[in-house]
C-alpha atoms as a PDB file:
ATOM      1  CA  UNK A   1     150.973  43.601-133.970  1.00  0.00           C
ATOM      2  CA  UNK A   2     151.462  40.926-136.588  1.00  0.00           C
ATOM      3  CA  UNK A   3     152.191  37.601-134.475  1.00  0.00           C
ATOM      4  CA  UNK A   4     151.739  33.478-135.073  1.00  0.00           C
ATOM      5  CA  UNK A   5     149.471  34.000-137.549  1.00  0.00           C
ATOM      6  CA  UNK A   6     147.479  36.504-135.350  1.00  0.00           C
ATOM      7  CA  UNK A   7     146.622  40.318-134.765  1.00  0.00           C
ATOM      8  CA  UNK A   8     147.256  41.461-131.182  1.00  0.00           C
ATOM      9  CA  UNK A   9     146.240  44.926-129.982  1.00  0.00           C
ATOM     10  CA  UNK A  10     148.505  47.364-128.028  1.00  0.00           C
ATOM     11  CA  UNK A  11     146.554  45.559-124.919  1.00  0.00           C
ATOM     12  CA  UNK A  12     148.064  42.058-126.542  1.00  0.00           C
ATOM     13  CA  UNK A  13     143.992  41.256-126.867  1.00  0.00           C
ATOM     14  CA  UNK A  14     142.880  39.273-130.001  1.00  0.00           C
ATOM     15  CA  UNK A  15     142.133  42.246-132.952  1.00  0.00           C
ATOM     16  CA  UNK A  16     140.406  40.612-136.069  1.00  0.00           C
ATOM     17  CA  UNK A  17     139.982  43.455-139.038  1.00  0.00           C
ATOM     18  CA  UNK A  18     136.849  43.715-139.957  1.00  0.00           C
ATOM     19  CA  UNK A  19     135.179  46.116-142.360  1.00  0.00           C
ATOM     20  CA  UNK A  20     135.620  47.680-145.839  1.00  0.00           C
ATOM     21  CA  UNK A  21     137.129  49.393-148.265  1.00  0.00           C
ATOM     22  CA  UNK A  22     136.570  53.291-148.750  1.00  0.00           C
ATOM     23  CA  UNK A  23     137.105  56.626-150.794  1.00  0.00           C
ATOM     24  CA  UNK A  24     138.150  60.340-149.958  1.00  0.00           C
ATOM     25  CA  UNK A  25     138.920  63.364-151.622  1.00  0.00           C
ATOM     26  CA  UNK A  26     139.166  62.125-155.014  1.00  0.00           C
ATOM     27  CA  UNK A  27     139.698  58.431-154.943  1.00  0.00           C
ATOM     28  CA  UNK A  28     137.263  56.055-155.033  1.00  0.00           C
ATOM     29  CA  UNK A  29     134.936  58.148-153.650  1.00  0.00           C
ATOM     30  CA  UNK A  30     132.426  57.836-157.163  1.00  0.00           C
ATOM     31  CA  UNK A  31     129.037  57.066-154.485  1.00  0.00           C
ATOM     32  CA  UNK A  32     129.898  58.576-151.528  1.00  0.00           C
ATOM     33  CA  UNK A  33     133.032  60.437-149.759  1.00  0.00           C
ATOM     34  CA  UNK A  34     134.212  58.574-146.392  1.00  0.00           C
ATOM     35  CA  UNK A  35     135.204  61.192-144.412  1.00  0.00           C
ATOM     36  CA  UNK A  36     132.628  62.893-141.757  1.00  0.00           C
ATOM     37  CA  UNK A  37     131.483  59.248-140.715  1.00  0.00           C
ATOM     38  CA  UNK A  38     133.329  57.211-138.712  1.00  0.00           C
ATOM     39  CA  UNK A  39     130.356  56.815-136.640  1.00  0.00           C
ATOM     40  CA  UNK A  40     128.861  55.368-138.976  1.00  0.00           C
ATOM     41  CA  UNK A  41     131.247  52.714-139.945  1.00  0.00           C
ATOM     42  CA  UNK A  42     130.962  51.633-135.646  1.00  0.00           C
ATOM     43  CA  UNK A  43     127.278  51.502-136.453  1.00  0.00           C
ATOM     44  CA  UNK A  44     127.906  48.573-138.811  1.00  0.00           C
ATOM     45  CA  UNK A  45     129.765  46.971-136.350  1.00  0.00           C
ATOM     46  CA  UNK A  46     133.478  47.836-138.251  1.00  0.00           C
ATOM     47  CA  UNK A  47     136.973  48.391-136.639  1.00  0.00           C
ATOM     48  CA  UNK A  48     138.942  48.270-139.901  1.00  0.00           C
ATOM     49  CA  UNK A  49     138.943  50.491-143.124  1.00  0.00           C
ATOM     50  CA  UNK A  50     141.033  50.363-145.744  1.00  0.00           C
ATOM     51  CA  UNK A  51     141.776  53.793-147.602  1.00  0.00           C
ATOM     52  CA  UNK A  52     142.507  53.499-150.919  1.00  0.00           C
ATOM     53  CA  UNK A  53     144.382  56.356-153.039  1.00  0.00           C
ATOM     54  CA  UNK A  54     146.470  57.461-155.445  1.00  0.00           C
ATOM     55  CA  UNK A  55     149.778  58.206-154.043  1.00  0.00           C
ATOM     56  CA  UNK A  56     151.877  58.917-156.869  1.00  0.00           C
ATOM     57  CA  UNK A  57     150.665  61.586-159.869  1.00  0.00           C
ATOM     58  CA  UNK A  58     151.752  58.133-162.633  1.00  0.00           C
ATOM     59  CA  UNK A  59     147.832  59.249-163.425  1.00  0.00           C
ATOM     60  CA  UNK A  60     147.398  62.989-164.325  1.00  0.00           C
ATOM     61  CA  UNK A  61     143.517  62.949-162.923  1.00  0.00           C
ATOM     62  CA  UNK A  62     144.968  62.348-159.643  1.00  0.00           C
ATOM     63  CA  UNK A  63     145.473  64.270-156.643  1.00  0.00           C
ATOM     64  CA  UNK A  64     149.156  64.568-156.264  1.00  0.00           C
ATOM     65  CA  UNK A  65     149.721  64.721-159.836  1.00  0.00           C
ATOM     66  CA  UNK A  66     147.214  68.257-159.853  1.00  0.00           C
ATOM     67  CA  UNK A  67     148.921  69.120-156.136  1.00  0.00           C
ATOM     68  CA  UNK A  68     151.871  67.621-153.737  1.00  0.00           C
ATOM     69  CA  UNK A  69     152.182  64.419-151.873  1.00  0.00           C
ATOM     70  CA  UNK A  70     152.606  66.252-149.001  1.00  0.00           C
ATOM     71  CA  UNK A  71     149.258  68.244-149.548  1.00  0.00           C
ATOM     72  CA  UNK A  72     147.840  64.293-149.511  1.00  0.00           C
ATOM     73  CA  UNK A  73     149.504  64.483-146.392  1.00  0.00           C
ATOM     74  CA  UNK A  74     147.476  66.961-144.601  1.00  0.00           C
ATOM     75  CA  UNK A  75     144.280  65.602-146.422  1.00  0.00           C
ATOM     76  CA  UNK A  76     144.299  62.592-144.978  1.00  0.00           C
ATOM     77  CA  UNK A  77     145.983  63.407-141.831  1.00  0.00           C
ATOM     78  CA  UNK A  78     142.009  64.780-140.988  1.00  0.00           C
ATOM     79  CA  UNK A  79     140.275  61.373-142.042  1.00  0.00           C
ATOM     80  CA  UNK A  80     143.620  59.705-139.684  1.00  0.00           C
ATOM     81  CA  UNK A  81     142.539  61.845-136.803  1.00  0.00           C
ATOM     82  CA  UNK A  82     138.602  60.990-137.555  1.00  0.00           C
ATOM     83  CA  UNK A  83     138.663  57.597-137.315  1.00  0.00           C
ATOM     84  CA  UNK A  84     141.537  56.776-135.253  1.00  0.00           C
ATOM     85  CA  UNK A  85     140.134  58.647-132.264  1.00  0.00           C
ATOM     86  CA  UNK A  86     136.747  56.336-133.069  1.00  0.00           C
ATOM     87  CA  UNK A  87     138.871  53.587-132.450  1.00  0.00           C
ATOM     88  CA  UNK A  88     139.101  52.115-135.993  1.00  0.00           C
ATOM     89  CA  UNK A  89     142.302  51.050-137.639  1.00  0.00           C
ATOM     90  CA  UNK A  90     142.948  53.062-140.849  1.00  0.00           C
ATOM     91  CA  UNK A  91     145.075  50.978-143.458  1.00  0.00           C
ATOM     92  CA  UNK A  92     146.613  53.178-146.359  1.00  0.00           C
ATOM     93  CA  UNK A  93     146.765  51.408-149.411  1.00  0.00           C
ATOM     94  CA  UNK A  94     148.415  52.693-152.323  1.00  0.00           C
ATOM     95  CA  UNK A  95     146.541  51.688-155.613  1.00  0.00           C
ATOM     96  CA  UNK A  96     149.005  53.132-158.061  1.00  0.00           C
ATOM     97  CA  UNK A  97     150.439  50.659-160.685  1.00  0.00           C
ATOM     98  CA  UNK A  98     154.102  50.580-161.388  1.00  0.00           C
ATOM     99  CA  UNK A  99     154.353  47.494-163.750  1.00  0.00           C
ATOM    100  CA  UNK A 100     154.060  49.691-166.864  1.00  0.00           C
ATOM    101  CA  UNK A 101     156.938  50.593-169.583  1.00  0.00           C
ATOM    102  CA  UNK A 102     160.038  50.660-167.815  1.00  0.00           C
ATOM    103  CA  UNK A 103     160.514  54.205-167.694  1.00  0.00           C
ATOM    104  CA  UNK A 104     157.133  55.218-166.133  1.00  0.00           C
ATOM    105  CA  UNK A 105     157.766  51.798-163.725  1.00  0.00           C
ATOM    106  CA  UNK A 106     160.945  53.359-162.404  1.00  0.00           C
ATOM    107  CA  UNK A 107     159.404  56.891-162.063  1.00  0.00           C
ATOM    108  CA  UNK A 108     156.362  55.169-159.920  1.00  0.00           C
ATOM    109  CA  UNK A 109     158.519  53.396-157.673  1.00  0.00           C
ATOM    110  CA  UNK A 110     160.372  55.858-157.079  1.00  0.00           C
ATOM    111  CA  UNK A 111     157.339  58.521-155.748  1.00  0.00           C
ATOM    112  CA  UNK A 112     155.985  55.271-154.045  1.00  0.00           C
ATOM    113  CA  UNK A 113     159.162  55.011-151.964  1.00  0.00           C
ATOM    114  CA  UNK A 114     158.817  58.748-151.744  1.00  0.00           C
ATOM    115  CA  UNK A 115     155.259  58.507-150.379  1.00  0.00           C
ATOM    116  CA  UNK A 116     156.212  55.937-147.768  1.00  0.00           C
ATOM    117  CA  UNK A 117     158.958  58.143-146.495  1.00  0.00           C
ATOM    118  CA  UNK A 118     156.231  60.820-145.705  1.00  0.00           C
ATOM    119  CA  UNK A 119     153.693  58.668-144.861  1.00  0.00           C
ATOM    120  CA  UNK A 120     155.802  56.651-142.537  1.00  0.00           C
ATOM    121  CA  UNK A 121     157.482  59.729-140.673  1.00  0.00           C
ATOM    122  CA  UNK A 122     153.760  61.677-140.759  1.00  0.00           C
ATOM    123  CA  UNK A 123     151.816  58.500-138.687  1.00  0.00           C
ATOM    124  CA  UNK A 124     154.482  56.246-136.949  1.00  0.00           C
ATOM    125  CA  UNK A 125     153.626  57.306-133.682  1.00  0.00           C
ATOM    126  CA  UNK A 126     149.693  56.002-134.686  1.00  0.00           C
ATOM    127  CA  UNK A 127     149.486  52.392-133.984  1.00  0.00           C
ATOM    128  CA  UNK A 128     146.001  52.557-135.845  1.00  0.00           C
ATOM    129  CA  UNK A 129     147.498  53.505-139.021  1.00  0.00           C
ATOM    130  CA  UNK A 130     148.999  50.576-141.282  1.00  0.00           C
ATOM    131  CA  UNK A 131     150.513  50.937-144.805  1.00  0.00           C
ATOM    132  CA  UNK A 132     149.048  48.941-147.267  1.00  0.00           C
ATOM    133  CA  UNK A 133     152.458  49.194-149.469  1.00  0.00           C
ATOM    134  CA  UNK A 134     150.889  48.345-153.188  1.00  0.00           C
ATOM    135  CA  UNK A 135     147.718  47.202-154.005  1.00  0.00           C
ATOM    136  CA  UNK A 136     147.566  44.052-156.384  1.00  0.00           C
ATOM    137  CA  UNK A 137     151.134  43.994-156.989  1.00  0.00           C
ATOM    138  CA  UNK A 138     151.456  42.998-161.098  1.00  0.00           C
ATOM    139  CA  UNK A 139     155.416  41.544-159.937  1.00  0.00           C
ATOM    140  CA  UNK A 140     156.103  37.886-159.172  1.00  0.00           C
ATOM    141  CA  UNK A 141     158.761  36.059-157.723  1.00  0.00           C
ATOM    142  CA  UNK A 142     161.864  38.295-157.060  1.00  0.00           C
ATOM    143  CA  UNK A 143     160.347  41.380-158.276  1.00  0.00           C
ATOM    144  CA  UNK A 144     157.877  41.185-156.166  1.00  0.00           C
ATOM    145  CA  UNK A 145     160.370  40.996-153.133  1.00  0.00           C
ATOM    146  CA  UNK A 146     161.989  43.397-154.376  1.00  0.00           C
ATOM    147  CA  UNK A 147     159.406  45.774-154.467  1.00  0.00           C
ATOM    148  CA  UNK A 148     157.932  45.036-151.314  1.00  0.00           C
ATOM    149  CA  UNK A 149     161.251  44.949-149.443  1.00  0.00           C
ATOM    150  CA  UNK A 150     162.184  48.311-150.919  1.00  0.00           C
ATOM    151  CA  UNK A 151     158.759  49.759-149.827  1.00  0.00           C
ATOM    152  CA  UNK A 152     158.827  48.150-146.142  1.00  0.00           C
ATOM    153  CA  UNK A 153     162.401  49.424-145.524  1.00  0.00           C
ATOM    154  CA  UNK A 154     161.429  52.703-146.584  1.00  0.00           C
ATOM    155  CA  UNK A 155     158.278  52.728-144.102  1.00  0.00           C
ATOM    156  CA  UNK A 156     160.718  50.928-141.385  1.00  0.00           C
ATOM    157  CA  UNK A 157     163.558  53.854-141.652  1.00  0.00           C
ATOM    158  CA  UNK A 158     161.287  56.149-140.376  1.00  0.00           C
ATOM    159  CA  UNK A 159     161.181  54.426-137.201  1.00  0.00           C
ATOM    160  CA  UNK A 160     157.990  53.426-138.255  1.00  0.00           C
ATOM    161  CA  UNK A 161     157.201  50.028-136.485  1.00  0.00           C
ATOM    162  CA  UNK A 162     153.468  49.548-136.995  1.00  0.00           C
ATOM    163  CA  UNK A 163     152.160  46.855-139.211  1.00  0.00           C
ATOM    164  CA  UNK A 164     153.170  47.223-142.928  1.00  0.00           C
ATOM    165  CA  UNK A 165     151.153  44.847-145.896  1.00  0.00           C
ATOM    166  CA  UNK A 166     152.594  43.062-148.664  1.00  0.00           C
ATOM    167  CA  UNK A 167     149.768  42.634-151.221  1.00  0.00           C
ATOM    168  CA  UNK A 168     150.099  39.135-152.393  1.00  0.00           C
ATOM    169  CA  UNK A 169     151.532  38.334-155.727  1.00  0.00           C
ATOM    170  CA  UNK A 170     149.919  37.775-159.021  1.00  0.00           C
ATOM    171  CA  UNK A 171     147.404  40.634-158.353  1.00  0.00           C
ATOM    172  CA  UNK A 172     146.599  40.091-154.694  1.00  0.00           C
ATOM    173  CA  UNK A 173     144.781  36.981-155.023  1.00  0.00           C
ATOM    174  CA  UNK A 174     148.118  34.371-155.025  1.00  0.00           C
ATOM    175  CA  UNK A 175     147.610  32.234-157.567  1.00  0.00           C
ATOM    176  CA  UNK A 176     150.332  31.019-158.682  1.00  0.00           C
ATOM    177  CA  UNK A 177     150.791  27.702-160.936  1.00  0.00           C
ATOM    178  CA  UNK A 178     147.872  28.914-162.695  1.00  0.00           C
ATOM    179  CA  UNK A 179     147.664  29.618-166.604  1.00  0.00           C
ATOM    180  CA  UNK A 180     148.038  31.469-168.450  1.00  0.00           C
ATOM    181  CA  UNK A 181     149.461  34.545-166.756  1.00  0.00           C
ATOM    182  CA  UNK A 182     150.701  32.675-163.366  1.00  0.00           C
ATOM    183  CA  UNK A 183     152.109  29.053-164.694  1.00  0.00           C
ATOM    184  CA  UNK A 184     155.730  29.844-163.559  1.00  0.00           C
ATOM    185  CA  UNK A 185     155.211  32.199-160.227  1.00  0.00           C
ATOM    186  CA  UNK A 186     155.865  31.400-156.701  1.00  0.00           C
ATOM    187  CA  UNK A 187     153.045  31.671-153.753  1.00  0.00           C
ATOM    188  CA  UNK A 188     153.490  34.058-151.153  1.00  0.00           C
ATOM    189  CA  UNK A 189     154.240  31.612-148.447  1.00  0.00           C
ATOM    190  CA  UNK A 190     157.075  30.017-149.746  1.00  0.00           C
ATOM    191  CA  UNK A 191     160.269  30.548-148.247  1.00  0.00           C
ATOM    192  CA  UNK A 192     161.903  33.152-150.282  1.00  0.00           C
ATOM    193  CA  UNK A 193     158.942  35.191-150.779  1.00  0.00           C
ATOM    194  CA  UNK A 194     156.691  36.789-147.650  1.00  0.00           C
ATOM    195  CA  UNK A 195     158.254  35.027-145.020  1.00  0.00           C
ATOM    196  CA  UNK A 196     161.400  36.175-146.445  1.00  0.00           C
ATOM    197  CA  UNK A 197     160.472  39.741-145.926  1.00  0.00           C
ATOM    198  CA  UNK A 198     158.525  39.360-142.311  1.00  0.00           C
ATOM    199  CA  UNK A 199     161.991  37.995-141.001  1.00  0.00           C
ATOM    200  CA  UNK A 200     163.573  41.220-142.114  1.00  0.00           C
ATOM    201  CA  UNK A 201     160.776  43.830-141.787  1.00  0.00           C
ATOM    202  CA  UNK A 202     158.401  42.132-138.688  1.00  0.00           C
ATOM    203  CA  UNK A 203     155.002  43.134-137.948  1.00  0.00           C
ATOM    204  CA  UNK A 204     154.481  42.034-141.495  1.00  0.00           C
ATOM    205  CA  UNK A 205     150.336  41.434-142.620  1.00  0.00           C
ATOM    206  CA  UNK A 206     149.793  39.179-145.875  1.00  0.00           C
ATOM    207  CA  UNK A 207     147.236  40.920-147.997  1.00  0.00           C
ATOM    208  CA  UNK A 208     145.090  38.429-150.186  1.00  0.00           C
ATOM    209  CA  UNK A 209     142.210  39.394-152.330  1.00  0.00           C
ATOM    210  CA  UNK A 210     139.278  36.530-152.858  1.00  0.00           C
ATOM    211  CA  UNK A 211     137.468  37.017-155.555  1.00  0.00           C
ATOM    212  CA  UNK A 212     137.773  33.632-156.416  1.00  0.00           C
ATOM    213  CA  UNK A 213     140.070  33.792-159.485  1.00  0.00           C
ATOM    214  CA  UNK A 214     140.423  30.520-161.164  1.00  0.00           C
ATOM    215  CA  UNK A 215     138.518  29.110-158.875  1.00  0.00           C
ATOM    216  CA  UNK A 216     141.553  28.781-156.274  1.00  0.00           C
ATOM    217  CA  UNK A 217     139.980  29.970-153.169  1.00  0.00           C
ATOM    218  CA  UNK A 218     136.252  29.727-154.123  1.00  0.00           C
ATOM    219  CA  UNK A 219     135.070  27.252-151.482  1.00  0.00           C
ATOM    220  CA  UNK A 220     135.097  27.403-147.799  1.00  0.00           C
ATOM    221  CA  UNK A 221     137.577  24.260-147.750  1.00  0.00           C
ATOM    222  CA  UNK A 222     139.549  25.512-149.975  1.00  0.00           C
ATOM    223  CA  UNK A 223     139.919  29.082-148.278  1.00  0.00           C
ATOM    224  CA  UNK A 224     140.461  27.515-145.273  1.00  0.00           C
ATOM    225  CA  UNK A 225     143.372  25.144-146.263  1.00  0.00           C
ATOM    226  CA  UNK A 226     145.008  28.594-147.588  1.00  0.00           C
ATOM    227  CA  UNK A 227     144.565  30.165-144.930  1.00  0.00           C
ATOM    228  CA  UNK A 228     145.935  27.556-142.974  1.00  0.00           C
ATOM    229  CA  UNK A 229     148.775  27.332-145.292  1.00  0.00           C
ATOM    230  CA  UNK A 230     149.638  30.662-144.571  1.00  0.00           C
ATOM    231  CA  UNK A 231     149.984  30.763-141.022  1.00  0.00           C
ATOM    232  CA  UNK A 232     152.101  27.797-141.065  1.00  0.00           C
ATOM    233  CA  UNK A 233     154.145  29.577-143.045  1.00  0.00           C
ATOM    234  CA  UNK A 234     154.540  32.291-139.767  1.00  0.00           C
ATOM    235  CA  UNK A 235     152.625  34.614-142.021  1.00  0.00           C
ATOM    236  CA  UNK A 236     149.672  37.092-140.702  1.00  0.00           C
ATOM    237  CA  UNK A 237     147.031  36.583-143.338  1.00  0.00           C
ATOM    238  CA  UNK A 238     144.261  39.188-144.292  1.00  0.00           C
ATOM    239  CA  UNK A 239     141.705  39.141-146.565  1.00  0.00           C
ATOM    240  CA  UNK A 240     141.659  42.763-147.933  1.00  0.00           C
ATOM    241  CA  UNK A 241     139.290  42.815-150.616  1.00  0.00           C
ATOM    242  CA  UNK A 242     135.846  40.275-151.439  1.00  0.00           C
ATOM    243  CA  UNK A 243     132.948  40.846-152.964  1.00  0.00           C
ATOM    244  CA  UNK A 244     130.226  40.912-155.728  1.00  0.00           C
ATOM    245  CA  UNK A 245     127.898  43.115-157.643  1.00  0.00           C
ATOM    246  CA  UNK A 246     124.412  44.060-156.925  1.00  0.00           C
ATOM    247  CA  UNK A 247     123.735  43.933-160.625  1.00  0.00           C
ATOM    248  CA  UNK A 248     125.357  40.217-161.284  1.00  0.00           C
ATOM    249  CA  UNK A 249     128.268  42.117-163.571  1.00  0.00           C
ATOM    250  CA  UNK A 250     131.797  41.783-162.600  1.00  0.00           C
ATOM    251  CA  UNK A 251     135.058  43.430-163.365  1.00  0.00           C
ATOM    252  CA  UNK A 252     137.317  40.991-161.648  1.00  0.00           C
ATOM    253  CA  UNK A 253     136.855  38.264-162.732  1.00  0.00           C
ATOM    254  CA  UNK A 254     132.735  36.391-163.139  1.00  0.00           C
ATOM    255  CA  UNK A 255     130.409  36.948-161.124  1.00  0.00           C
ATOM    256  CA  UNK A 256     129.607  33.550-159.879  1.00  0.00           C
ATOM    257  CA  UNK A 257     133.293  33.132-158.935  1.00  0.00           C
ATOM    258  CA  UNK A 258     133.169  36.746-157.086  1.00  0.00           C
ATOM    259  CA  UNK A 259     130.326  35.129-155.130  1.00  0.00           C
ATOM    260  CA  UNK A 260     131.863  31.990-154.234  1.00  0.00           C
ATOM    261  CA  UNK A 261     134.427  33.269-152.973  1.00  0.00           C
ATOM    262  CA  UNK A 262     132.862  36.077-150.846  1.00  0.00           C
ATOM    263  CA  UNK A 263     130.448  33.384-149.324  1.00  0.00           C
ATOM    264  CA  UNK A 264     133.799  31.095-148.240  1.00  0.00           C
ATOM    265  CA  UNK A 265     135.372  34.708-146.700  1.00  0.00           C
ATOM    266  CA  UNK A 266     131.815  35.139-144.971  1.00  0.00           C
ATOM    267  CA  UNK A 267     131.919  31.601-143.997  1.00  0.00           C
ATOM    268  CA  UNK A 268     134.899  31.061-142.673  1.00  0.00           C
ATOM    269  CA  UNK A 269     136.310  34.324-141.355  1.00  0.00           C
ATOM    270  CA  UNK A 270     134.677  34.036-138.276  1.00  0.00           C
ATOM    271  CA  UNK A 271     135.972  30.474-137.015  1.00  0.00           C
ATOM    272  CA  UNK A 272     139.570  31.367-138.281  1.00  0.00           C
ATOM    273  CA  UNK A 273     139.259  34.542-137.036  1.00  0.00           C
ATOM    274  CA  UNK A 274     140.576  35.961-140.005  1.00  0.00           C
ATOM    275  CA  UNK A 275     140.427  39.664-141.287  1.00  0.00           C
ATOM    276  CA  UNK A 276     138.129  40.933-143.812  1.00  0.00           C
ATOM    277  CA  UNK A 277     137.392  43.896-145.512  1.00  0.00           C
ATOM    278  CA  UNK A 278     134.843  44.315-148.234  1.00  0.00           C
ATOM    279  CA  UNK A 279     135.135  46.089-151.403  1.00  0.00           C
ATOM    280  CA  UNK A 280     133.592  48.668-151.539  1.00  0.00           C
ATOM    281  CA  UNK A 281     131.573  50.839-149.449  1.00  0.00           C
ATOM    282  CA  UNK A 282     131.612  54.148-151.382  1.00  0.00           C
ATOM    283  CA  UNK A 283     133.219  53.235-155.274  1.00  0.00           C
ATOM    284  CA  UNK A 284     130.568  53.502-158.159  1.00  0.00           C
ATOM    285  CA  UNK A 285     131.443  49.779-159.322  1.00  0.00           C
ATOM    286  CA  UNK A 286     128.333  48.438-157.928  1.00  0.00           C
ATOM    287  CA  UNK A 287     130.173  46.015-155.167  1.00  0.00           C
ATOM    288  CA  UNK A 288     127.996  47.553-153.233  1.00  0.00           C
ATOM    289  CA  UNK A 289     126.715  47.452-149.580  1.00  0.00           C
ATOM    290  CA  UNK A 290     123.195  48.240-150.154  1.00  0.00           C
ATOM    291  CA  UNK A 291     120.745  48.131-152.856  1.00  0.00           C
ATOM    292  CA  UNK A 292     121.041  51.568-154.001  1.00  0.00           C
ATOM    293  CA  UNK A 293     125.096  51.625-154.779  1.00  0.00           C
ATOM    294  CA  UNK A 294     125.633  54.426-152.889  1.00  0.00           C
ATOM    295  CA  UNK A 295     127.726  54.604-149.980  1.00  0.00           C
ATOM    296  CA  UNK A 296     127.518  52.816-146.682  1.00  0.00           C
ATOM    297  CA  UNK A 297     126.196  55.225-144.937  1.00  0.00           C
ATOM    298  CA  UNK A 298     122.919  55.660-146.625  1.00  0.00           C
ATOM    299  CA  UNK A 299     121.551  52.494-145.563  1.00  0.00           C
ATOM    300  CA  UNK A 300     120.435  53.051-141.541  1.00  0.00           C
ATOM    301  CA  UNK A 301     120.384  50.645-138.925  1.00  0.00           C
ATOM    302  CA  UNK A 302     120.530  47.762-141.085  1.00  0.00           C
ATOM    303  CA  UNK A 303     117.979  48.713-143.438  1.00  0.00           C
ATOM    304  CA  UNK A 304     118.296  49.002-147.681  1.00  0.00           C
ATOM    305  CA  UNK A 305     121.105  46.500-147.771  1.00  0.00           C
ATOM    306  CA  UNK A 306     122.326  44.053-150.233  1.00  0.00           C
ATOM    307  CA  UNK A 307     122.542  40.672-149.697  1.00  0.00           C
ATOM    308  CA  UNK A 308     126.407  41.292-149.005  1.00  0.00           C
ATOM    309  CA  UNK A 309     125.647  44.118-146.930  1.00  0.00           C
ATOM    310  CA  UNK A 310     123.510  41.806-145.289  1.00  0.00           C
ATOM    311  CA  UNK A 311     126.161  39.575-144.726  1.00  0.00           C
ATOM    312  CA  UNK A 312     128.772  41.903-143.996  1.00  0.00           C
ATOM    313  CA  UNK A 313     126.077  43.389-141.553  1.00  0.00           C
ATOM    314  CA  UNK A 314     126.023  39.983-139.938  1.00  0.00           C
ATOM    315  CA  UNK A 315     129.246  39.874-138.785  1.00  0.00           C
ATOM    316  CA  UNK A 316     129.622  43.129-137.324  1.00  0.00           C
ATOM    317  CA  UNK A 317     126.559  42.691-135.131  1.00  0.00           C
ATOM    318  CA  UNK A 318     126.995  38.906-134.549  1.00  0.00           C
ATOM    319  CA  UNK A 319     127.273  38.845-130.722  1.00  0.00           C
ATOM    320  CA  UNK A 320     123.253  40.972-130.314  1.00  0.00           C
END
């Protein structure tokens, strides 16, 4: 439960996200396939993963564009029932992209609504399965409410009451006032924006993404005062993507701004008791968790990691 800022349990107990990003059947799954080890995401010290597919066949290599959404359905209804029962929280994120030429961008929205409807009805009576309703949302302003109100509703007519995120505007990371893309948007916290929609909706989780674009977020002071921000604003934040290469390349972003960024998350997630989930811990992209790039599980008890798998590591084990 999204509350003051906070995540409660179903025992009202403090619940703090923490863990990565991962891959099944077909998405994101380049180094490694997630499913068959939820045991080993508890032996990094994890309680959060964030499940990233293609919900929508906008892409013809994808898996409900060669099959059904509802055959999605029963594939990840197995990695639901896998880690769930470990006692992880599994958060569904749609990483389909709508904001295309207008007639594809209606056809998208109109499967994502689609998918939520299943999705919604298929885990609502799960209260360790959240949907992560778009990932880095292209909208801005009242387009981006838009979307995100049509996409919780849909989720919340199923009876659906568990915790729904709103990626944050101008592609996750919510920086708005920035140029040249950004110079006219709004920030998520203002009044017509998120808070707008966790009135309506409730149990509403702010997704940001800190890879440190324009330099916005890139410091542990300046993360903080965000994050502060944000939680003044009655908004739950959550940090649902950091990170930087093992080979010093980047593809969002620089690299030294990738690393900035990741080392305010890993600084100050911990006193602000703030979510965070890395990216990744099976994608080919070399954001890697251990030396090799391949998937989180390779590396054993702590062993053949990168420095932020090290890190990551760290905070999972930080009370032995």
């Amino acid at each position: 439960m999204a509350t003051g800022g906070y995540l409660l349990d179903p025992d009202d107990q403090l619940f703090v996200p923490l863990g990565a990003n991962v891959g099944s059947s077909g998405s994101f799954d380049w180094k490694g396939d997630a499913r068959g080890h939820a045991a080993d995401a508890i032996s990094w010290g994890w309680n959060t993963v964030r499940l990233n597919l293609m919900v929508t066949g906008s892409q013809s290599w994808s898996y409900v564009a060669k099959n059904s959404q509802e055959s999605l359905i029963d594939v990840i209804s197995k990695f639901v029932a896998e880690y769930t029962a470990a006692g992880l929280v599994v958060i569904l994120d749609a990483h389909d992209n709508p904001k295309e030429p207008k007639q594809r961008m209606d056809a998208t929205e109109a499967q994502l609504a689609s998918w939520w409807s299943l999705a919604g009805q298929a885990f609502k009576d799960n209260p360790r399965v959240w949907s992560g309703l778009l990932n880095e949302p292209a909208y801005a302003d009242d387009e981006w409410v838009r979307v995100m109100d049509t996409l919780a509703g849909t989720v919340r007519a199923t009876g659906n009451l568990n915790p729904v995120l709103v990626g944050a505007p101008c592609w996750g990371q919510d920086v708005a006032r920035t140029e040249p893309f950004f110079s006219d948007a709004r920030f998520s916290y203002e009044p017509t924006m998120a808070p707008a929609l966790n009135a309506k909706h409730r149990n509403v989780i702010l997704e940001q993404h800190n890879f440190g674009a324009y330099g916005v977020y890139a410091s542990a002071e300046k993360l903080t005062n965000y994050i502060a921000t944000v939680r003044a604003a009655g908004l739950t934040p959550l940090i649902g993507e950091f990170g930087y290469t093992i080979d010093k390349s980047s593809t969002a972003g620089d690299y030294v701004s990738n690393h900035d960024a990741a080392q305010a998350v890993f600084d100050v997630a911990p006193s602000l008791q703030l979510g965070a989930l890395w990216w990744h811990a099976t994608h080919g992209d070399n954001y890697a968790l251990t030396t090799s790039g391949n998937a989180f599980y390779t590396a054993k008890d702590g062993q053949g990691l990168s420095e932020g798998g090290s890190r990551l590591w760290a905070l999972g084990h930080k009370e032995e």
